[in-house]
Protein backbone atom coordinates (compact mmCIF):
# COMPACT_ATOMS: atom_id res chain seq x y z
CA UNK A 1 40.15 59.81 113.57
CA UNK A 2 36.99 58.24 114.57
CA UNK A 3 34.82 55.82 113.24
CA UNK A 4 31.58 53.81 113.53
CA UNK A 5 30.94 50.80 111.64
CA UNK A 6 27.36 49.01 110.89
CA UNK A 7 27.49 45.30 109.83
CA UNK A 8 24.43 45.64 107.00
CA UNK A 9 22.50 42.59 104.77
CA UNK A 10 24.38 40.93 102.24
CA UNK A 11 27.94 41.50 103.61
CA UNK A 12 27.35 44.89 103.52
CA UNK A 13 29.35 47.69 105.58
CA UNK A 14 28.72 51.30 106.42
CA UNK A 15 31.45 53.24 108.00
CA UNK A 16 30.59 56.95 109.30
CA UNK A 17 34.32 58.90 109.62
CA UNK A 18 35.59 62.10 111.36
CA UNK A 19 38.82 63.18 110.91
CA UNK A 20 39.37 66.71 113.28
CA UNK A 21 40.48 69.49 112.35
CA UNK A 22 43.64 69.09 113.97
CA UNK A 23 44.06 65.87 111.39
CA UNK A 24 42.33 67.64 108.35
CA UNK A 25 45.01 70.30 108.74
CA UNK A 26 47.97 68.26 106.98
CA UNK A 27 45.49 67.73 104.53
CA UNK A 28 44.74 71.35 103.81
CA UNK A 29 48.19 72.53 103.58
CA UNK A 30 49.45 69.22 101.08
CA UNK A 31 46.59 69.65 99.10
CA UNK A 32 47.05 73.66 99.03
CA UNK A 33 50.97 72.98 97.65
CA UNK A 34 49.95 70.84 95.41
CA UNK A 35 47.04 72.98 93.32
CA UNK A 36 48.99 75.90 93.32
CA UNK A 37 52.54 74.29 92.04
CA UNK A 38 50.91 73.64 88.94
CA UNK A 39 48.97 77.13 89.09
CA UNK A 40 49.67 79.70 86.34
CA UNK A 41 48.99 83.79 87.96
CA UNK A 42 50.47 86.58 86.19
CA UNK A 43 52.81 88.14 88.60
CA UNK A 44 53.17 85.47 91.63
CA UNK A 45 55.28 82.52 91.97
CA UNK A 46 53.68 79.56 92.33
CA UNK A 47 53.98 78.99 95.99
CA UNK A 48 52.97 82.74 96.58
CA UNK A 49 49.87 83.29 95.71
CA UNK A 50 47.69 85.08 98.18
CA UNK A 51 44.60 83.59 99.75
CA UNK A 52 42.38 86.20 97.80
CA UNK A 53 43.14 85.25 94.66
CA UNK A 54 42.40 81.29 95.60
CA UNK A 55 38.82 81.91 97.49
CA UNK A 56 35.75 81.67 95.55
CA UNK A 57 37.52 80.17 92.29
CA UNK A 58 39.00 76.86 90.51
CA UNK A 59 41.75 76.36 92.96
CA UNK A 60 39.70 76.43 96.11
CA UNK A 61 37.74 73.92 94.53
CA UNK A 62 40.47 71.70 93.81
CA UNK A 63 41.54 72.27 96.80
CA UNK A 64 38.73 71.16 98.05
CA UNK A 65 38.77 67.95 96.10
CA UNK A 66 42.57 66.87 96.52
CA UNK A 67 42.18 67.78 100.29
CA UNK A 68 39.08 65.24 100.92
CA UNK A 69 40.54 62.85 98.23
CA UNK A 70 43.69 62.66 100.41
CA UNK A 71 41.72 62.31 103.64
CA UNK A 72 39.47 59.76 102.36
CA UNK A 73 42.04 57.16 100.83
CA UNK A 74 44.47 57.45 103.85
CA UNK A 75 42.17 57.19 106.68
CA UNK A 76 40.11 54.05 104.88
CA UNK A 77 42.78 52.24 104.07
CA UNK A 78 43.91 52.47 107.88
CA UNK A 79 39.98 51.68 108.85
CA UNK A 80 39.89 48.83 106.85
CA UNK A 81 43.11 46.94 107.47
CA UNK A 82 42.53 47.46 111.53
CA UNK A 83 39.10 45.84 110.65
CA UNK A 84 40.35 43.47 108.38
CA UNK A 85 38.19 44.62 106.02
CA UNK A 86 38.61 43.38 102.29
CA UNK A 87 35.86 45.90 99.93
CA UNK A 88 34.57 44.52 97.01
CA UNK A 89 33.34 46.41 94.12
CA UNK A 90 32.67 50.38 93.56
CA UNK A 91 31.68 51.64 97.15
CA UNK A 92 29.46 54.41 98.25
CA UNK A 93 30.65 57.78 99.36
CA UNK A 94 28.95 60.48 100.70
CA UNK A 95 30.57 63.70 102.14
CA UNK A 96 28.40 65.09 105.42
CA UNK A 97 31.04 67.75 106.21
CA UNK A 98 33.88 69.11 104.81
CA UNK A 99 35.15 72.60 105.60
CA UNK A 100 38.56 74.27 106.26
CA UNK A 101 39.27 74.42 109.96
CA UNK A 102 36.57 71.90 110.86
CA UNK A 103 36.12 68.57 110.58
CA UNK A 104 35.42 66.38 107.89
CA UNK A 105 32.44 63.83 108.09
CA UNK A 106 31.83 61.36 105.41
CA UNK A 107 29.77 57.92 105.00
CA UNK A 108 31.30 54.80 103.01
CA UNK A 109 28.99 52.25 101.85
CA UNK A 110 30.69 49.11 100.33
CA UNK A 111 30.37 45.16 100.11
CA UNK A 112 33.12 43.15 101.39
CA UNK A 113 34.38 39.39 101.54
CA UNK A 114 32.75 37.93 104.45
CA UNK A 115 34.11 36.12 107.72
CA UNK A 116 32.29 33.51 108.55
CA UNK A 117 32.64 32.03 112.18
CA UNK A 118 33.02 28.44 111.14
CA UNK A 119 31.47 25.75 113.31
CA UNK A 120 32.80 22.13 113.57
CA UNK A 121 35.37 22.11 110.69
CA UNK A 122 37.60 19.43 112.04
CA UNK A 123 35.14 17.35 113.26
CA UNK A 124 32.77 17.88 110.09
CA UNK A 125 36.04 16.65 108.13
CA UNK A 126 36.91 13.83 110.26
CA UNK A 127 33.44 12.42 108.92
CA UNK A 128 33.62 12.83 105.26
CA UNK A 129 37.37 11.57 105.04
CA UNK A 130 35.87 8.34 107.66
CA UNK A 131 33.58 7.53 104.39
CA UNK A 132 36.72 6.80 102.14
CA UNK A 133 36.31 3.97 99.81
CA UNK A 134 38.08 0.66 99.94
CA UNK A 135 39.66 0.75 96.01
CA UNK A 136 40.63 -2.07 94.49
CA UNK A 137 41.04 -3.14 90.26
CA UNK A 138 39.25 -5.63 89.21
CA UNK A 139 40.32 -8.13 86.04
CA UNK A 140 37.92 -6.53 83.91
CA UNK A 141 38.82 -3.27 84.50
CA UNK A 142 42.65 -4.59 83.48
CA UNK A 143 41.08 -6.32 80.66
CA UNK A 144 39.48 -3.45 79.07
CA UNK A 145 42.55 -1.44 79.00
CA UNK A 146 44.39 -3.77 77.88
CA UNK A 147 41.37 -4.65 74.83
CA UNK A 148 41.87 -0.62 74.22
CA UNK A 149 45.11 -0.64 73.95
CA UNK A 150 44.87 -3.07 71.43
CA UNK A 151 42.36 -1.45 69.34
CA UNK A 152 44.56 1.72 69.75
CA UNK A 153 47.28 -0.01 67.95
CA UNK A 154 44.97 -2.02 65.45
CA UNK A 155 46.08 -1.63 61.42
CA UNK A 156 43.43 0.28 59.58
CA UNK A 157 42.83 -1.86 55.86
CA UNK A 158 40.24 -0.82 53.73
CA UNK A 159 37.91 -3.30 52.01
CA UNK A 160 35.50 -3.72 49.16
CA UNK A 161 32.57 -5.28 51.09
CA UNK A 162 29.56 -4.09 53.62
CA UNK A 163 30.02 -2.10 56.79
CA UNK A 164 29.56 -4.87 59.72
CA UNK A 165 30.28 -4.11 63.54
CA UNK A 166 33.55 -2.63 64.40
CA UNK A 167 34.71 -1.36 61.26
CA UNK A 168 35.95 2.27 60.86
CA UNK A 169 33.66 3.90 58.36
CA UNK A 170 33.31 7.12 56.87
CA UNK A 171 30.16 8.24 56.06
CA UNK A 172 28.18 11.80 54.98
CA UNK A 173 25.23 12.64 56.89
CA UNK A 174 22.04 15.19 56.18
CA UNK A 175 19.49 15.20 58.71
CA UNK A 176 15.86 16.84 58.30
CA UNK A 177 13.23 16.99 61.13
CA UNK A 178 9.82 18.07 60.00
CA UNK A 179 11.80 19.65 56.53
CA UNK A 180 13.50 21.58 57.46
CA UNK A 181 17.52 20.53 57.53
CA UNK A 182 19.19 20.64 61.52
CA UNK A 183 22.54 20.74 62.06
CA UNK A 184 22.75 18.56 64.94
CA UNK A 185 24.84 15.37 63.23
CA UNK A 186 28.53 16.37 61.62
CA UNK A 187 28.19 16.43 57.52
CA UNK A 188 30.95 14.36 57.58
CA UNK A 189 32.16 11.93 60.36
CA UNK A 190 34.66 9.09 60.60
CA UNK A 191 33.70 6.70 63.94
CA UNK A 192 33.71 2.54 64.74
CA UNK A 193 30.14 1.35 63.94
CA UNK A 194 28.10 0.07 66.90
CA UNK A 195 29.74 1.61 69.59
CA UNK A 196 27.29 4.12 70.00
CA UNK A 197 28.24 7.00 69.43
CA UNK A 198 24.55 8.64 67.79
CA UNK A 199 21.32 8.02 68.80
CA UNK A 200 19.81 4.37 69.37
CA UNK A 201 18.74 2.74 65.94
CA UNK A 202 21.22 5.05 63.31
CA UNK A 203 24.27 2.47 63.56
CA UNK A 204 22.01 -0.44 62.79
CA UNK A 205 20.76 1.30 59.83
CA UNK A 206 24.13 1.16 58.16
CA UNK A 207 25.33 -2.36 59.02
CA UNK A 208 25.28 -4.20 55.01
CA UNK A 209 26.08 -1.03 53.06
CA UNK A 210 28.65 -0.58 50.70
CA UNK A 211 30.79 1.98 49.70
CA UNK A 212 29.46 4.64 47.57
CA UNK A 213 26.02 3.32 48.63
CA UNK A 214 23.42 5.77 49.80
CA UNK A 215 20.39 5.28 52.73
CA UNK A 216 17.70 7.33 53.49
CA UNK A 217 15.99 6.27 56.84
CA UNK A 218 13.90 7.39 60.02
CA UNK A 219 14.67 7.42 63.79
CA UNK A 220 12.74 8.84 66.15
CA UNK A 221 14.71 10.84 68.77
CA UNK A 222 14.97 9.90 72.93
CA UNK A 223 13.01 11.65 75.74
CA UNK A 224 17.20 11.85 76.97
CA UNK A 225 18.53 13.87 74.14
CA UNK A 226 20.51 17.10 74.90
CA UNK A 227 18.46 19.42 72.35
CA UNK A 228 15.13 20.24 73.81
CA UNK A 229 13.51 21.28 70.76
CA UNK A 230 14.43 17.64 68.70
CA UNK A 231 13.23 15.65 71.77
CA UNK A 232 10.45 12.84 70.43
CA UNK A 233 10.73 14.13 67.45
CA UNK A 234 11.70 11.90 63.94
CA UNK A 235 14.38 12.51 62.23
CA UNK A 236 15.00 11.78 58.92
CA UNK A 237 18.49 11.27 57.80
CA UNK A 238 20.26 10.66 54.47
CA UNK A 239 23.14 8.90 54.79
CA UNK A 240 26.10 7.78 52.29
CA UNK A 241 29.13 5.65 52.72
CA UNK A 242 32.49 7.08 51.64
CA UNK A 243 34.55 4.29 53.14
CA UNK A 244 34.93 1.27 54.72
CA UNK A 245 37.95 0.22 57.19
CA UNK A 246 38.86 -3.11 58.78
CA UNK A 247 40.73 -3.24 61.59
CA UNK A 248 43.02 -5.65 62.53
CA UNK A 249 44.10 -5.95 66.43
CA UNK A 250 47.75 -7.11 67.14
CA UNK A 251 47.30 -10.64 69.04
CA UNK A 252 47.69 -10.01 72.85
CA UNK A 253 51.23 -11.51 73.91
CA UNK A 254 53.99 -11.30 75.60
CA UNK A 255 55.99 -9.66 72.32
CA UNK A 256 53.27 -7.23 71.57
CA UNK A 257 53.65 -5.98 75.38
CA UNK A 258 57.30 -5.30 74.93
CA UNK A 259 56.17 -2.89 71.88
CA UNK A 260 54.37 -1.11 74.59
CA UNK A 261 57.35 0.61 76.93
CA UNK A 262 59.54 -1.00 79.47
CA UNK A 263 57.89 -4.32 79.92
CA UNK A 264 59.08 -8.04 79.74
CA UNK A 265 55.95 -9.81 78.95
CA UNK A 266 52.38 -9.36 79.19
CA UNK A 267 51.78 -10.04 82.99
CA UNK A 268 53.95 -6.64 83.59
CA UNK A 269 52.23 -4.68 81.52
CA UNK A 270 49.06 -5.92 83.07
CA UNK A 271 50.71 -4.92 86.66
CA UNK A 272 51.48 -1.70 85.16
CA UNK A 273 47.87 -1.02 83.72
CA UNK A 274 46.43 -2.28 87.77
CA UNK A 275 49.24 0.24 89.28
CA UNK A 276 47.92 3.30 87.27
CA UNK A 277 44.12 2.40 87.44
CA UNK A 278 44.49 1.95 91.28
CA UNK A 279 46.35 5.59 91.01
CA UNK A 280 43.32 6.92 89.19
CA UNK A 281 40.34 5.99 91.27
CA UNK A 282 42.85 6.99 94.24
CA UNK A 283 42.39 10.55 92.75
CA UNK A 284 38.80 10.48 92.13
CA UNK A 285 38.32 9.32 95.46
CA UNK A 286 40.18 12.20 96.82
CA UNK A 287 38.19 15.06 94.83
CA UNK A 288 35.17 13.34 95.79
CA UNK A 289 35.26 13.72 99.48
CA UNK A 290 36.85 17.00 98.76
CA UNK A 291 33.88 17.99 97.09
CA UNK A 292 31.70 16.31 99.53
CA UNK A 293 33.25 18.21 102.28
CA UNK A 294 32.54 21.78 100.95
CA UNK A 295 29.27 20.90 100.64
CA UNK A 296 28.70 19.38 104.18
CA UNK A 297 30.45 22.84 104.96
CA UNK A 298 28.36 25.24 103.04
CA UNK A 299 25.39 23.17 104.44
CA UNK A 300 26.18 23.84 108.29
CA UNK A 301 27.97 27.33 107.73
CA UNK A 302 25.70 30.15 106.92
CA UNK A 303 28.10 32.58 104.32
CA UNK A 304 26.02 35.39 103.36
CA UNK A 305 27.21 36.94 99.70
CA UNK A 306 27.35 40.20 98.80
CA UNK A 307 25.48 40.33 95.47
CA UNK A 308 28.20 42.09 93.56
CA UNK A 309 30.41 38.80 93.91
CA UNK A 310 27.71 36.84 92.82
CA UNK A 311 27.59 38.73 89.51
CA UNK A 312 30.76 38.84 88.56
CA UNK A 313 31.06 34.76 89.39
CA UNK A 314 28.71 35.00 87.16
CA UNK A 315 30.43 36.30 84.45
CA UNK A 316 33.62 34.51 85.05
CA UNK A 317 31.44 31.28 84.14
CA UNK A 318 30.00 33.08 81.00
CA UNK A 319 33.48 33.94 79.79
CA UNK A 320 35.13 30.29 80.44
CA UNK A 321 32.39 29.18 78.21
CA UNK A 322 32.46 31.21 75.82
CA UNK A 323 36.28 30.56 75.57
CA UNK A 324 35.88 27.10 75.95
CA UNK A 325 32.95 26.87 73.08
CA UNK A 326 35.21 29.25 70.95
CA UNK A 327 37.83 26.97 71.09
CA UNK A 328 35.74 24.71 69.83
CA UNK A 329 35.24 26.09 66.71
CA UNK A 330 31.45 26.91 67.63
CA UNK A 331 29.54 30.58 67.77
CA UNK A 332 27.70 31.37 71.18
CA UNK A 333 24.80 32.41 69.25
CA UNK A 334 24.37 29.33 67.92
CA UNK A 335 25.15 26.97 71.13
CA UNK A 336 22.34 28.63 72.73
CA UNK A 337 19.95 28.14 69.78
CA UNK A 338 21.28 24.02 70.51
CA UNK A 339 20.23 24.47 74.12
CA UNK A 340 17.14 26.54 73.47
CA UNK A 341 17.95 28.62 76.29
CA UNK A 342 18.59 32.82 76.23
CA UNK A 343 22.20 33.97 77.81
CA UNK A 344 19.26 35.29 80.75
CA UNK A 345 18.51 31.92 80.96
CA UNK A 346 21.78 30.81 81.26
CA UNK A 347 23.16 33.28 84.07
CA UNK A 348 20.05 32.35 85.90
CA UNK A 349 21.19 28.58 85.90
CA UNK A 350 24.82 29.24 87.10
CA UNK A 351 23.40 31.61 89.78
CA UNK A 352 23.20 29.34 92.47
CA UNK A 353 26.34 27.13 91.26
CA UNK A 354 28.33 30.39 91.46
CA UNK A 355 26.72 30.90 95.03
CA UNK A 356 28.13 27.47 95.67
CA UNK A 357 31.91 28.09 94.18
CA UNK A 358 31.96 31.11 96.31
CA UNK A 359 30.67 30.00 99.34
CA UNK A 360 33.42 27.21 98.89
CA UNK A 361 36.58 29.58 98.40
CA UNK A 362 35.60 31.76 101.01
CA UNK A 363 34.99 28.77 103.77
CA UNK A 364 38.77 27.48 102.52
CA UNK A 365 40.29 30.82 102.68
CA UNK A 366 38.93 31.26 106.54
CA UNK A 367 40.18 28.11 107.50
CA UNK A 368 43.30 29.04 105.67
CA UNK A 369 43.41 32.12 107.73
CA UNK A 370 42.65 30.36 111.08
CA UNK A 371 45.35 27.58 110.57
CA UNK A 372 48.11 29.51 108.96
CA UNK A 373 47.63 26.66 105.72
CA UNK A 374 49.21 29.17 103.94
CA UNK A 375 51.51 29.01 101.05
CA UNK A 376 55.57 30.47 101.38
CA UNK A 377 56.75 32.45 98.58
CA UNK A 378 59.49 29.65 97.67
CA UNK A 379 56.14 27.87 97.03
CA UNK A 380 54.65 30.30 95.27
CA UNK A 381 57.39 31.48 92.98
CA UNK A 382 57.88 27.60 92.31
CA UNK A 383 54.27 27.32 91.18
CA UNK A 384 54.72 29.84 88.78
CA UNK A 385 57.76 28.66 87.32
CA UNK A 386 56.66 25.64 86.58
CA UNK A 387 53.55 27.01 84.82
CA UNK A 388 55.37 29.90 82.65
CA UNK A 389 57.81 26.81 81.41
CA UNK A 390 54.71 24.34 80.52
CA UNK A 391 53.24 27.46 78.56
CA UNK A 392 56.72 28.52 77.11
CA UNK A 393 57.12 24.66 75.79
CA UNK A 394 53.40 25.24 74.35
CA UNK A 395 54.61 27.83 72.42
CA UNK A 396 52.67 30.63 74.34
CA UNK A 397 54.68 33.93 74.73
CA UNK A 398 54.93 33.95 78.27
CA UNK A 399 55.56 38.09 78.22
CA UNK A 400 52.46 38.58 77.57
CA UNK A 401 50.71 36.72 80.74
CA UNK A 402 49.68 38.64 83.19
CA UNK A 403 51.93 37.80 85.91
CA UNK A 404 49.91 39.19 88.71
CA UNK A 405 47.06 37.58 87.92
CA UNK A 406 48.91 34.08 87.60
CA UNK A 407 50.47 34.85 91.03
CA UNK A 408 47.25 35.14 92.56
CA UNK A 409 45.81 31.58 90.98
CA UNK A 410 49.10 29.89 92.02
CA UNK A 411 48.85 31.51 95.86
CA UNK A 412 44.94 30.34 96.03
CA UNK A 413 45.41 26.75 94.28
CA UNK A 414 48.12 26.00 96.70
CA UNK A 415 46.07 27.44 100.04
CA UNK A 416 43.15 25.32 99.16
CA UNK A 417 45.66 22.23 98.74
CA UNK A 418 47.31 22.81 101.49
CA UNK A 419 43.91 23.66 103.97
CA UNK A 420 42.50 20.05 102.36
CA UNK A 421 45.96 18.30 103.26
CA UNK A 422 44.98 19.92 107.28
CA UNK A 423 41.69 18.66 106.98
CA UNK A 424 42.34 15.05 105.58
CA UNK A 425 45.26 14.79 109.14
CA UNK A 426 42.41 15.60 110.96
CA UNK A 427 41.39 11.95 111.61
């Protein structure tokens, strides 16, 4: 078998193949056995029937077809694995040649993952991870969790007398722009006035109303806001209070910590609340070099994509959206009405973000490659236990995941962790 290979645009390949007719001849005779076995002639056994009664009909022709079928998957599959070839999408095939006796000639066309030739990984690394933060909690930060906490745990009383700052109230809301009624603002809502949760100047407007008590008012919306089509524009709301809650916080000492888990007083619980902060930004500080260092890495490593991938990144993105919006209780439709954008619109803003994921998987899976960061099956089979028990304990009927597919996120998550854990010893 013979083959020439061209290295086209877009990680693009196009293999011409000859097979001889020396190698087409096992071919011939499997595919031959296999047409007629399930051949039906009057008066011949199936592995008997003469060449004359095969030429010029159906079975040559599937002969034909099995024979270069055969051919085709067994000598790519060899091509591409001594290449290290890995084909992505529906390729191209065109048959030059094909004839009994003779060779057979045909030209593949397919994208394929690409191999970059990395430059300066390690030392590109041993930059970003050089720029690691000093962490360190401050009081405040300790203070606010603890003023949460005790919010958190604050009793809820309701009371005959107007909404002030930091009462839970409940209120109906219906919100015109222009006339015409917009759906931006829940009907119904239950929040802690003044803490900000709608737009500037709507809070204030409730501060000295009672229950039952109804307020029509208008607010002009910020150059900031999400909606596009609502931005500048007034708003007029009508809004009525349904109820009015006072909280009470629990007073901050050392018996109110002991309420809170295994803690002696207030000064360990404090500790406790600096230990897990400290553990937090420690994480965020990790995913952002992490982050930072695909980036410097896509910058100084050219990865050219074949367009196919792109696509279907694409449309990864669109689904976990749609799933994620779903589960939301929301309609597609309708959250691109909010955004005043067309699902065209849409794919053409995640294009170059999904040029970006990809770029990054592929860069981690050649280093992966290069290093041998690669995951054991002990690992592997340990991720996925793990994961089917968590979704078991959720309730989720676990024979009905696709256990491939997991297998395949579990191997990838743990190559990327362990080709960042090689980069971050690199200093």
């Amino acid at each position: 078998m013979q083959h020439k290979i061209k290295y086209l645009s877009q990680a693009q390949i196009e293999l011409e193949v000859s097979l001889s007719s020396e190698e087409m001849a096992y071919f011939w005779q499997l595919a031959k056995e296999k047409v007629v076995e399930s051949a039906n002639l009057k008066g011949f056994r199936k592995k008997n029937i003469p060449e004359e009664f095969i030429k010029n009909t159906d079975l040559e022709e599937r002969i034909f077809d099995e024979a270069a079928n055969s051919a085709f998957k067994k000598s790519i599959n060899e091509i591409t694995k001594e290449l290290e070839l890995e084909l992505v999408g529906l390729p191209e095939v065109n048959i030059k040649k094909i004839v009994p006796n003779n060779e057979f000639v045909y030209v593949f066309k397919s994208a394929i993952l690409p191999k970059p030739e990395l430059k300066n990984y390690k030392e590109v690394s041993r930059g970003v991870f050089k720029e690691k933060k000093q962490l360190q909690v401050s009081n405040k930060e300790i203070d606010d969790a603890i003023n949460w906490l005790q919010k958190s745990r604050a009793k809820i009383i309701a009371v005959n007398r107007p909404a002030q700052k930091n009462d839970l109230v409940e209120i109906e809301t219906k919100c015109f722009c222009e006339g015409k009624e917009v759906n931006d603002f829940p009907s119904t809502d239950q929040f802690i006035l003044a803490e900000g949760r709608y737009i500037p100047g709507f809070e204030e407007e409730l501060e000295g109303l009672k229950v039952g008590e109804t307020k029509e008012f208008k607010i002009f919306v910020p150059d900031d806001y999400w909606n596009e089509a609502l931005k500048s524009k007034e708003l007029t709301f009508q809004v009525k209070i349904n109820r009015i809650n006072e909280r009470q916080l629990p007073e901050l000492n050392d018996e109110w910590a002991t309420t809170l888990g295994q803690f002696n007083n207030l000064e360990e619980l404090r500790q406790s609340i600096k230990e897990g902060l400290f553990q937090e930004k420690e994480i965020k500080e990790k995913e952002r070099l992490r982050l930072l260092l695909l980036e410097r890495l896509i910058e100084q490593n050219k990865v050219e994509l074949p367009e196919i991938l792109v696509e279907s990144e694409i449309e990864n993105q669109i689904h976990l959206l749609k799933h994620f919006i779903e589960e939301k209780g929301l309609n597609f439709d309708d959250y691109l009405k909010k955004i005043n954008k067309t699902e065209d619109d849409l794919r053409k803003d995640l294009y170059k973000e999904a040029e970006k994921t990809l770029k990054g998987f592929i860069i981690l899976r050649t280093i992966a490659k290069l290093e041998n960061c690669l995951p054991t099956p002990e690992e592997i089979e340990e991720g996925m236990r793990q994961i089917l028990n968590q979704k078991a304990m959720g309730g989720e009927d676990i024979n009905k995941i696709d256990k491939e597919a997991l297998m395949e996120y579990i191997k990838e998550r743990l190559t990327n962790e362990k080709v960042f854990q090689f980069l971050e010893n690199q200093i």
